[in-house]
Protein backbone atom coordinates (compact mmCIF):
# COMPACT_ATOMS: atom_id res chain seq x y z
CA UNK A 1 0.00 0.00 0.00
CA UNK A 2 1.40 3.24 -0.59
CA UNK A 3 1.99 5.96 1.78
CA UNK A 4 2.08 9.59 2.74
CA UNK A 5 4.00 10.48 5.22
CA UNK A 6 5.38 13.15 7.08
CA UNK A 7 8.96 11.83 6.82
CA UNK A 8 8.60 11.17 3.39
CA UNK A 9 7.45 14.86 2.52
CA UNK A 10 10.84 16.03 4.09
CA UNK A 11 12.93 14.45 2.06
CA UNK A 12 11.36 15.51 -1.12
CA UNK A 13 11.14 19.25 0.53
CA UNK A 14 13.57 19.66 2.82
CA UNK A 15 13.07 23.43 3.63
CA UNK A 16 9.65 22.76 4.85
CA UNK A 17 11.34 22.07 8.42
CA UNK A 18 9.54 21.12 11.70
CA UNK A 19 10.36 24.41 13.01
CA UNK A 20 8.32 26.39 10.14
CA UNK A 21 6.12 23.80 9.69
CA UNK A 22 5.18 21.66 12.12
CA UNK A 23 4.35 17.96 11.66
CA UNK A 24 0.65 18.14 12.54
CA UNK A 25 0.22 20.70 9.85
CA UNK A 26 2.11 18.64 7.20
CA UNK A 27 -0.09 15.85 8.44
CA UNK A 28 -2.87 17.56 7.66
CA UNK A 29 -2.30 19.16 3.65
CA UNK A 30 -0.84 15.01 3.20
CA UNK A 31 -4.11 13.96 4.46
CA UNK A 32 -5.97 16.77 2.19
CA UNK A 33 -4.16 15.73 -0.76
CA UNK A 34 -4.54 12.20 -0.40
CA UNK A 35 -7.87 12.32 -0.39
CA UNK A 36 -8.58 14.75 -3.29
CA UNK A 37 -5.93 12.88 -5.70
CA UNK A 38 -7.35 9.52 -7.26
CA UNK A 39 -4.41 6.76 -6.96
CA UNK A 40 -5.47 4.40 -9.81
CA UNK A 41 -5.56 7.64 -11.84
CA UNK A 42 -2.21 9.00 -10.76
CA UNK A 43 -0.41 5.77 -10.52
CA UNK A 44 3.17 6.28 -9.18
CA UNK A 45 2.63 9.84 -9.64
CA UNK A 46 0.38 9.84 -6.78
CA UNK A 47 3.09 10.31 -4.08
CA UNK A 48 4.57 13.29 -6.22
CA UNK A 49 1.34 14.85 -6.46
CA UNK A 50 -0.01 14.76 -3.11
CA UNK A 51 3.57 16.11 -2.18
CA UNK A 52 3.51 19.68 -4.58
CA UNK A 53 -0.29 19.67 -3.23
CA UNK A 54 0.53 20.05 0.19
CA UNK A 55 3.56 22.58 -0.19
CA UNK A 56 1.36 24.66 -2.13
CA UNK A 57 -0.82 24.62 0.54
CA UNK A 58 1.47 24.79 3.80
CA UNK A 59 3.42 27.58 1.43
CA UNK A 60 0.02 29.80 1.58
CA UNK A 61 -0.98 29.09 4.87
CA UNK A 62 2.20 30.29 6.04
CA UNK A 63 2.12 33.33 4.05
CA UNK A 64 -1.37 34.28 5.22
CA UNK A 65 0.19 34.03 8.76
CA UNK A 66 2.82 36.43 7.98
CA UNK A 67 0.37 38.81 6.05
CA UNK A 68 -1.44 39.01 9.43
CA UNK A 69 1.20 40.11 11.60
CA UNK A 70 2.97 42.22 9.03
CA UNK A 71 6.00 40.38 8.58
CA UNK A 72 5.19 39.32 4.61
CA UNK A 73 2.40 37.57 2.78
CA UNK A 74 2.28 35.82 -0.92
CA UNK A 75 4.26 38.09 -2.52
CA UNK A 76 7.10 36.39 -0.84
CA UNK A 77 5.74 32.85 -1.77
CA UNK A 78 5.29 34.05 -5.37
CA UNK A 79 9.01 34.40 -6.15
CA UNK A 80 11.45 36.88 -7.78
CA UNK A 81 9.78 40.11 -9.62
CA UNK A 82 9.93 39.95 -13.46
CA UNK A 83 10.35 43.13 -15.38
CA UNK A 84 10.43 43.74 -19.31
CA UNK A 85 10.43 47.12 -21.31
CA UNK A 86 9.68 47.37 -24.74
CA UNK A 87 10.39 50.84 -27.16
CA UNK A 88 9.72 51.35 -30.16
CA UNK A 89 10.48 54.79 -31.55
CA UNK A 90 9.10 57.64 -28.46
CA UNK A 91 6.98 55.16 -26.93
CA UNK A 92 7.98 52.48 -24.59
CA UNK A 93 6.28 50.26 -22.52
CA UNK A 94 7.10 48.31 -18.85
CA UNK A 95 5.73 45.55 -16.81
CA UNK A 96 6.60 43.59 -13.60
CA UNK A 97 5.06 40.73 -12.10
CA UNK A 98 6.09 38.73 -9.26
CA UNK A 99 7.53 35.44 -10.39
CA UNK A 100 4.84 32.75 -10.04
CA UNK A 101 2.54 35.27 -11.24
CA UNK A 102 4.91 35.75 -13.85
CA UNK A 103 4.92 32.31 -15.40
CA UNK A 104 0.75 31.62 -14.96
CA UNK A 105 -1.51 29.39 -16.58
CA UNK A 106 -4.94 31.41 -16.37
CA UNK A 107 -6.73 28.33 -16.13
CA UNK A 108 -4.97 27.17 -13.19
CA UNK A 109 -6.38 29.84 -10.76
CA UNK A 110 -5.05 29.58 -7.14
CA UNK A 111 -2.58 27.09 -8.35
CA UNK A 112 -0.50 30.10 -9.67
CA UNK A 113 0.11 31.53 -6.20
CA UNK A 114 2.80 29.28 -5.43
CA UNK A 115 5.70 27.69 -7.46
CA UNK A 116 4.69 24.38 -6.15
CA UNK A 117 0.97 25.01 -6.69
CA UNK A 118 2.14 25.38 -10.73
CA UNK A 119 3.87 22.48 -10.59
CA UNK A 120 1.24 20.59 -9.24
CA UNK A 121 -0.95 22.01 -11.48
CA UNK A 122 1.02 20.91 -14.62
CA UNK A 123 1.02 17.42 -13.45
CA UNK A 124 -2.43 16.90 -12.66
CA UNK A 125 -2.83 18.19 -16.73
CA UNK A 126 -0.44 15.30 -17.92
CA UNK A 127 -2.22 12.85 -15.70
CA UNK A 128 -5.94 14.01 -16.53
CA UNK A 129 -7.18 14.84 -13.26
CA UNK A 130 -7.22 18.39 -14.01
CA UNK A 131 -10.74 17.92 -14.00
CA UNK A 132 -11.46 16.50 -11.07
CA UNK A 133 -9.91 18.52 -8.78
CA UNK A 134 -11.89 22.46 -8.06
């Protein structure tokens, strides 16, 4: 039978460390995930999957902590800012968008907040559960 575990989630991310996230709330997002990812349909994906799933989502509860007591928020989760200019004779043009923000799939919605939440995102589209999961 396979398993989620706690253990198993550091490995694959080892800055998500007891001390910033405790094992009860990794627990928790593994539980989440496991239950909202189909294992037949993501075979031995599955473990991969319910991994990115639960950064995503211990990434954004953690930023949402910080937003509250002023110390950051999901701008920090969201990566470097990305700037480009464009001119063309007198007229130019600039942009910037955070990083995550910067590389977005508009169908993915709140995947996009996090690096891990795009990943996720663009494996649940090669395994088909794109679909299934709101």
């Amino acid at each position: 039978m396979t398993m989620l575990t706690v253990q198993g989630f550091r490995e694959s991310f080892p800055q998500f460390t007891e001390e910033l996230f405790p094992d009860a709330r990794v627990s928790f997002y593994l539980k989440l995930a496991g239950k909202q990812l189909d294992l037949e349909r993501w075979s031995d994906w599955w473990i991969d999957g319910c991994h990115l799933h639960a950064a995503h989502n211990l990434t954004l509860e953690r930023e949402a902590a910080k937003s509250a007591d002023g110390t950051g928020g999901i701008a920090a989760a969201a990566g470097p800012v990305v700037s480009s200019s464009k001119a063309v004779g007198g007229v130019s043009k600039s942009e910037s968008r955070a990083g995550a923000a910067a590389t977005a799939n508009p169908a993915a919605g709140q995947w996009n907040l996090t690096v891990y939440g795009q990943r996720y995102w663009d494996m649940a589209q090669l395994v088909g559960a794109g679909g299934l999961h709101i």
